[in-house]
Protein backbone atom coordinates (compact mmCIF):
# COMPACT_ATOMS: atom_id res chain seq x y z
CA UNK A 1 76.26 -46.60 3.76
CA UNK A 2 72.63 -46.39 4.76
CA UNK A 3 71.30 -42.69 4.66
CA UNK A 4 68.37 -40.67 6.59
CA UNK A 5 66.33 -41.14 3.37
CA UNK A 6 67.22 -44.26 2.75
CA UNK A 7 66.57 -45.34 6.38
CA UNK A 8 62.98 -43.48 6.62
CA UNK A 9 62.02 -44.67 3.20
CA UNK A 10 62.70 -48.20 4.88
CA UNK A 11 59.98 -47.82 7.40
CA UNK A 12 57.51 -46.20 5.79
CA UNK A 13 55.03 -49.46 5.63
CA UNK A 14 55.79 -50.03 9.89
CA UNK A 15 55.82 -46.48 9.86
CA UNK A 16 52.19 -46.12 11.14
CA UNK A 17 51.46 -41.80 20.65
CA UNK A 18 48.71 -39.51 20.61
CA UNK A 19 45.17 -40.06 19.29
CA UNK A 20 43.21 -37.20 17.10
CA UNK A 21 40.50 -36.86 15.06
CA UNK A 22 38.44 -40.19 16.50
CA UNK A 23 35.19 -38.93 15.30
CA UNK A 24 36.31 -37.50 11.74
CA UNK A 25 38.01 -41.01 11.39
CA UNK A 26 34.78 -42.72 12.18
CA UNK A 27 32.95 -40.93 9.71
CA UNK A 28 35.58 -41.19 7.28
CA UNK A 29 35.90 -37.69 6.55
CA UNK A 30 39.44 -37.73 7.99
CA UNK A 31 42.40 -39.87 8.79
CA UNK A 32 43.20 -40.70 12.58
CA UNK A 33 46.55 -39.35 13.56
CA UNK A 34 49.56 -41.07 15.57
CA UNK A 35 52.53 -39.52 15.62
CA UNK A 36 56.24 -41.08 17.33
CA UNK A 37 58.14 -38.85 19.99
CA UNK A 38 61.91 -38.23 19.19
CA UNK A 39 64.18 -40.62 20.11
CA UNK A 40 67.72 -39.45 20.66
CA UNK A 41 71.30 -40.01 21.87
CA UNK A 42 72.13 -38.25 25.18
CA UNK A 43 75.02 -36.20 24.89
CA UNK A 44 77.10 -37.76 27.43
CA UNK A 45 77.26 -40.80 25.13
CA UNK A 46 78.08 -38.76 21.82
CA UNK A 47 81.16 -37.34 23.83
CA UNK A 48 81.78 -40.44 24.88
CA UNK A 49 82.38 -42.22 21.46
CA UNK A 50 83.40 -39.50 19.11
CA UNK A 51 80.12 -39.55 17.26
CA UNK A 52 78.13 -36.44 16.45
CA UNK A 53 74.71 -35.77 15.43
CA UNK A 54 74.66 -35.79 11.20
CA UNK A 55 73.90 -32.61 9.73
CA UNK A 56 70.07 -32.23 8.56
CA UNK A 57 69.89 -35.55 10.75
CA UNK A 58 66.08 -34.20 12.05
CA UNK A 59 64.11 -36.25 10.35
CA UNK A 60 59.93 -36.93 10.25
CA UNK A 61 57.91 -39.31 7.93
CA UNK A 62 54.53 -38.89 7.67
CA UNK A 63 52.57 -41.52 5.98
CA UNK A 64 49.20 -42.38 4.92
CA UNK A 65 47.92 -46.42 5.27
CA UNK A 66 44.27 -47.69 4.54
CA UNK A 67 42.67 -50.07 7.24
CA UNK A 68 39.24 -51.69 6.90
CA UNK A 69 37.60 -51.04 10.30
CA UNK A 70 33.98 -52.51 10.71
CA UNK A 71 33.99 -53.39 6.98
CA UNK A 72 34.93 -49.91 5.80
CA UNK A 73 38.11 -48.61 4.92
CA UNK A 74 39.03 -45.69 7.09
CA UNK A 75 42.58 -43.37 6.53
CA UNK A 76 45.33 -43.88 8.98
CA UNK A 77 47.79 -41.05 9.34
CA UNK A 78 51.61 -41.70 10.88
CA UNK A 79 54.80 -39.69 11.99
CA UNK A 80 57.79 -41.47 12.43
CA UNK A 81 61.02 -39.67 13.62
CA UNK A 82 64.52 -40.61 12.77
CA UNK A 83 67.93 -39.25 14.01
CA UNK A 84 71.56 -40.11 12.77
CA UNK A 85 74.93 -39.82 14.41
CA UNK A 86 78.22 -40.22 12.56
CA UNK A 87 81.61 -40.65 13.08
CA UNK A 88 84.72 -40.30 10.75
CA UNK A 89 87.23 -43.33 11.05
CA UNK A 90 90.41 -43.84 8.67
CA UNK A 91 90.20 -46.65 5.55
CA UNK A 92 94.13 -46.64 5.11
CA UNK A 93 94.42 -46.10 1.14
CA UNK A 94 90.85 -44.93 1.19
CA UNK A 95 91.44 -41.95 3.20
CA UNK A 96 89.08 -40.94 6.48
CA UNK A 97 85.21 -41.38 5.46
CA UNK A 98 82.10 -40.68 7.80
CA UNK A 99 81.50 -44.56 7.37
CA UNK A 100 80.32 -45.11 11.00
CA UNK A 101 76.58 -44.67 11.72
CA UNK A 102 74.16 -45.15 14.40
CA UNK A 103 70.74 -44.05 13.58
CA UNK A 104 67.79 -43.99 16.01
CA UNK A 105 64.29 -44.52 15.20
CA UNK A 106 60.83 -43.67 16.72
CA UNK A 107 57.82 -45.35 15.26
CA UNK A 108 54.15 -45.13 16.91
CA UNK A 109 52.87 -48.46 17.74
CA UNK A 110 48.99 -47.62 16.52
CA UNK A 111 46.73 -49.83 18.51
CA UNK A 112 43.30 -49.64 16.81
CA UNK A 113 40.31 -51.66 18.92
CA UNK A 114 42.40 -53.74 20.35
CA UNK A 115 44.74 -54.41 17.21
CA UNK A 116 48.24 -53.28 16.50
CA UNK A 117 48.75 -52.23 12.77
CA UNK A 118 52.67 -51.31 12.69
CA UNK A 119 54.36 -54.96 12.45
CA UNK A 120 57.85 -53.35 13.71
CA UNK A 121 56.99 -54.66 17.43
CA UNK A 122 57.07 -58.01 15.83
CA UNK A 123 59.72 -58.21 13.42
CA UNK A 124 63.15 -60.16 14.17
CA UNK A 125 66.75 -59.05 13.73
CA UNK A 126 66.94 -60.68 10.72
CA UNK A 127 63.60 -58.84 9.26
CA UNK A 128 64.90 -55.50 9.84
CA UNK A 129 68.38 -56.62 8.00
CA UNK A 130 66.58 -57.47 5.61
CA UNK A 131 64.35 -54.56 4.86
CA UNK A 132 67.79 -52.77 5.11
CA UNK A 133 68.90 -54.28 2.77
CA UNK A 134 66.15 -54.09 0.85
CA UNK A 135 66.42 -50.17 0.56
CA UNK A 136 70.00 -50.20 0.51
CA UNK A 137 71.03 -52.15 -2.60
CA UNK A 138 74.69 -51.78 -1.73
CA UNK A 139 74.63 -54.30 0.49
CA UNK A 140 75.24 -57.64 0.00
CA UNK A 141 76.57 -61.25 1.49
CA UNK A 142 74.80 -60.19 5.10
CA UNK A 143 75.42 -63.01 7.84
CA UNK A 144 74.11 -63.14 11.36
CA UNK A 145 77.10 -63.20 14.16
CA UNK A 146 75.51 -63.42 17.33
CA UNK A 147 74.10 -61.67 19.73
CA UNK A 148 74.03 -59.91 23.47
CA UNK A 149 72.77 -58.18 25.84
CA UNK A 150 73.13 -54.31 26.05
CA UNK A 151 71.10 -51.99 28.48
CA UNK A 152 68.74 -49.69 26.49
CA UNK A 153 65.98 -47.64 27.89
CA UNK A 154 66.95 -48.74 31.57
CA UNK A 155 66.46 -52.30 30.99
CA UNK A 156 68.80 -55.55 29.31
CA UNK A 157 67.86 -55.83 25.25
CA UNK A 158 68.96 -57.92 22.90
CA UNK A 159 71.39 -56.62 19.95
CA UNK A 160 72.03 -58.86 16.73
CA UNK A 161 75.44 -58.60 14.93
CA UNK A 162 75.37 -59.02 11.30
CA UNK A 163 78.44 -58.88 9.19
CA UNK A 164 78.14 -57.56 5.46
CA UNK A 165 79.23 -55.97 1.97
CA UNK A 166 78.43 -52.52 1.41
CA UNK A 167 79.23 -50.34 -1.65
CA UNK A 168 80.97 -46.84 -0.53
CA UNK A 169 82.50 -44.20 -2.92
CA UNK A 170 83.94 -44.80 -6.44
CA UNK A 171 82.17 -48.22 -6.19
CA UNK A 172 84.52 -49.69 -3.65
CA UNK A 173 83.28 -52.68 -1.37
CA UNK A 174 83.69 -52.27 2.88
CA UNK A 175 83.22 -55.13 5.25
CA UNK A 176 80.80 -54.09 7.33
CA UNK A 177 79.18 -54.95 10.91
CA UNK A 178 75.38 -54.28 11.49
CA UNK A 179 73.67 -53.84 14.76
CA UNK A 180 70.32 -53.96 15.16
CA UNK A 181 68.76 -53.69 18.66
CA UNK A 182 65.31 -55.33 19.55
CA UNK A 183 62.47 -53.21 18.95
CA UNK A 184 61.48 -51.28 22.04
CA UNK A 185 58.32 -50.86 23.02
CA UNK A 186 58.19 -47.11 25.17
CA UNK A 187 55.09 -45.58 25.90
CA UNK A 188 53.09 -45.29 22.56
CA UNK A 189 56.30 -45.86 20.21
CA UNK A 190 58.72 -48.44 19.20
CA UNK A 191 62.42 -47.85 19.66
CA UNK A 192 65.37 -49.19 17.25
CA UNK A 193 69.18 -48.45 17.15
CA UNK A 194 71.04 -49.31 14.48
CA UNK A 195 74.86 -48.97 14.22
CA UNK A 196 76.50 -49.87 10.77
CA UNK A 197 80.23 -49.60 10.92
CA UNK A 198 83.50 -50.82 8.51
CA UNK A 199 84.99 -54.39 10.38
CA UNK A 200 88.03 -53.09 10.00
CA UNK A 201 87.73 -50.25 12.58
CA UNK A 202 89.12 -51.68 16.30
CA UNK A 203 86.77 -50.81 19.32
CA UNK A 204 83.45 -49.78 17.26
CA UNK A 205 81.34 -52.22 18.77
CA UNK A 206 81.70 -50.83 22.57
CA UNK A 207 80.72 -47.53 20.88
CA UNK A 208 77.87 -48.95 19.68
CA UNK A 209 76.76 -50.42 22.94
CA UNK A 210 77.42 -46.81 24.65
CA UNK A 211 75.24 -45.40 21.87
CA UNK A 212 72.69 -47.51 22.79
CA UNK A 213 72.76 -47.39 26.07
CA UNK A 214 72.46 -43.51 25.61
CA UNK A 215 69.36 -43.41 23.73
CA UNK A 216 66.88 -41.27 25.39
CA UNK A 217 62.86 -41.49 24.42
C-alpha cells in the first residue's frame, strides 16, 4: 500500500503559511521560506472508525524549488506535513494486514507577487491518482467510480472513488478503492485526504467519510 515516504516523496514538486527571509530572498543570498501547518484527524473520528495514528506517522518535507522572479532565479524553500492513520482488517487466507489507510496532507499554497507556484490547488482527482500511482508502482488497472459530497473543514467537498490493483506482501494483488478528496484551500495551505482501502472490506467507505469529516487544520 502507499507509505509516509512514498506519499511525501509524491508531493515533493507541489510541495512548495508564513513568509521569512523577504529581503535575503530578494538579494538572493537566501531562499524565502513557507512552511504547511499540521493537518490531522480529530480523535473523536479515530475512535469512531477503528483507525489509529501509524507509528512514526509525523512526517515533514522540506524542499528546495528555483523560480525566476524579475528575470533572476531566486531559491524557494517549502515544508509540507503529512500524517497517516491505519487500520487492521482481515484478508481471509491472507490473514489480518494494516491494509487500510487514510493519510492527511498539508501543503503551503506559496503565492509569490500575485502568482501561485504549488499546482496542488489546481490538480483534479484524477492528477493526484495519478501521481500516486506514479510513486507507487504497485498499483495498477486504476478506474474512476464516481463521486460525492462529504463535509470537510466545515463545508460540502467533493471526494473521487477510484477502484484499483495494488501489490501487498509476498507479491499478492488486492482490489483496492482510492479516495481522494478535493484539494482544500485553508488559510495559507492546501488540504488532501486520502483513504486507500482493500474492496473487499464491508463498511470502509463511511469510515472514510468520518475520517474526513474529522480532519482538523
Amino acid at each position: 500500500m502507499i507509505s509516509r515516504r512514498r506519499a511525501l516523496a509524491l508531493f515533493s514538486m507541489g510541495a512548495v503559511g508564513s513568509l521569512s527571509g523577504c529581503i535575503g530572498f530578494l538579494t538572493g543570498s537566501e531562499a524565502l521560506k513557507f512552511s504547511a501547518e499540521t493537518a490531522t484527524v480529530a480523535s473523536a473520528s479515530l475512535d469512531e472508525t477503528g483507525y489509529e495514528k501509524a507509528p512514526d506517522s509525523s512526517g515533514e518535507q522540506t524542499v528546495e524549488r528555483s523560480f525566476s522572479v524579475a528575470d533572476q532565479e531566486r531559491q524557494v524553500e517549502v515544508t509540507n506535513h503529512i500524517q497517516e492513520y491505519k487500520r487492521k482488517v482481515d484478508l481471509g487466507l491472507l490473514g489480518e494486514q494494516e491494509l487500510a489507510r487514510f493519510i492527511v496532507l498539508s501543503t503551503p499554497k506559496v503565492d509569490i507577487a500575485g502568482k501561485t507556484f504549488n499546482p496542488v490547488g489546481e490538480w483534479s482527482a484524477k492528477e493526484f491518482v495519478m501521481q500516486i500511482q506514479s510513486a507507487y508502482k504497485g498499483l495498477s488497472d486504476i478506474q474512476q467510480e464516481g463521486e460525492r459530497s462529504v463535509s470537510m473543514l466545515g463545508e460540502s467537498r467533493t471526494v473521487t472513488k477510484f477502484s484499483a490493483r495494488a501489490e501487498v506482501a509476498n507479491g499478492e494483488k488486492v482490489d483496492v478503492y482510492i479516495h481522494v478528496t478535493e484539494a482544500v484551500g485553508d488559510g495559507d495551505d492546501y488540504v488532501v485526504g486520502i483513504g486507500v482501502y482493500p474492496q473487499q472490506i464491508d463498511g470502509e467507505q463511511a469510515r472514510v467519510d468520518e475520517l474526513i469529516a474529522g480532519i482538523e487544520h
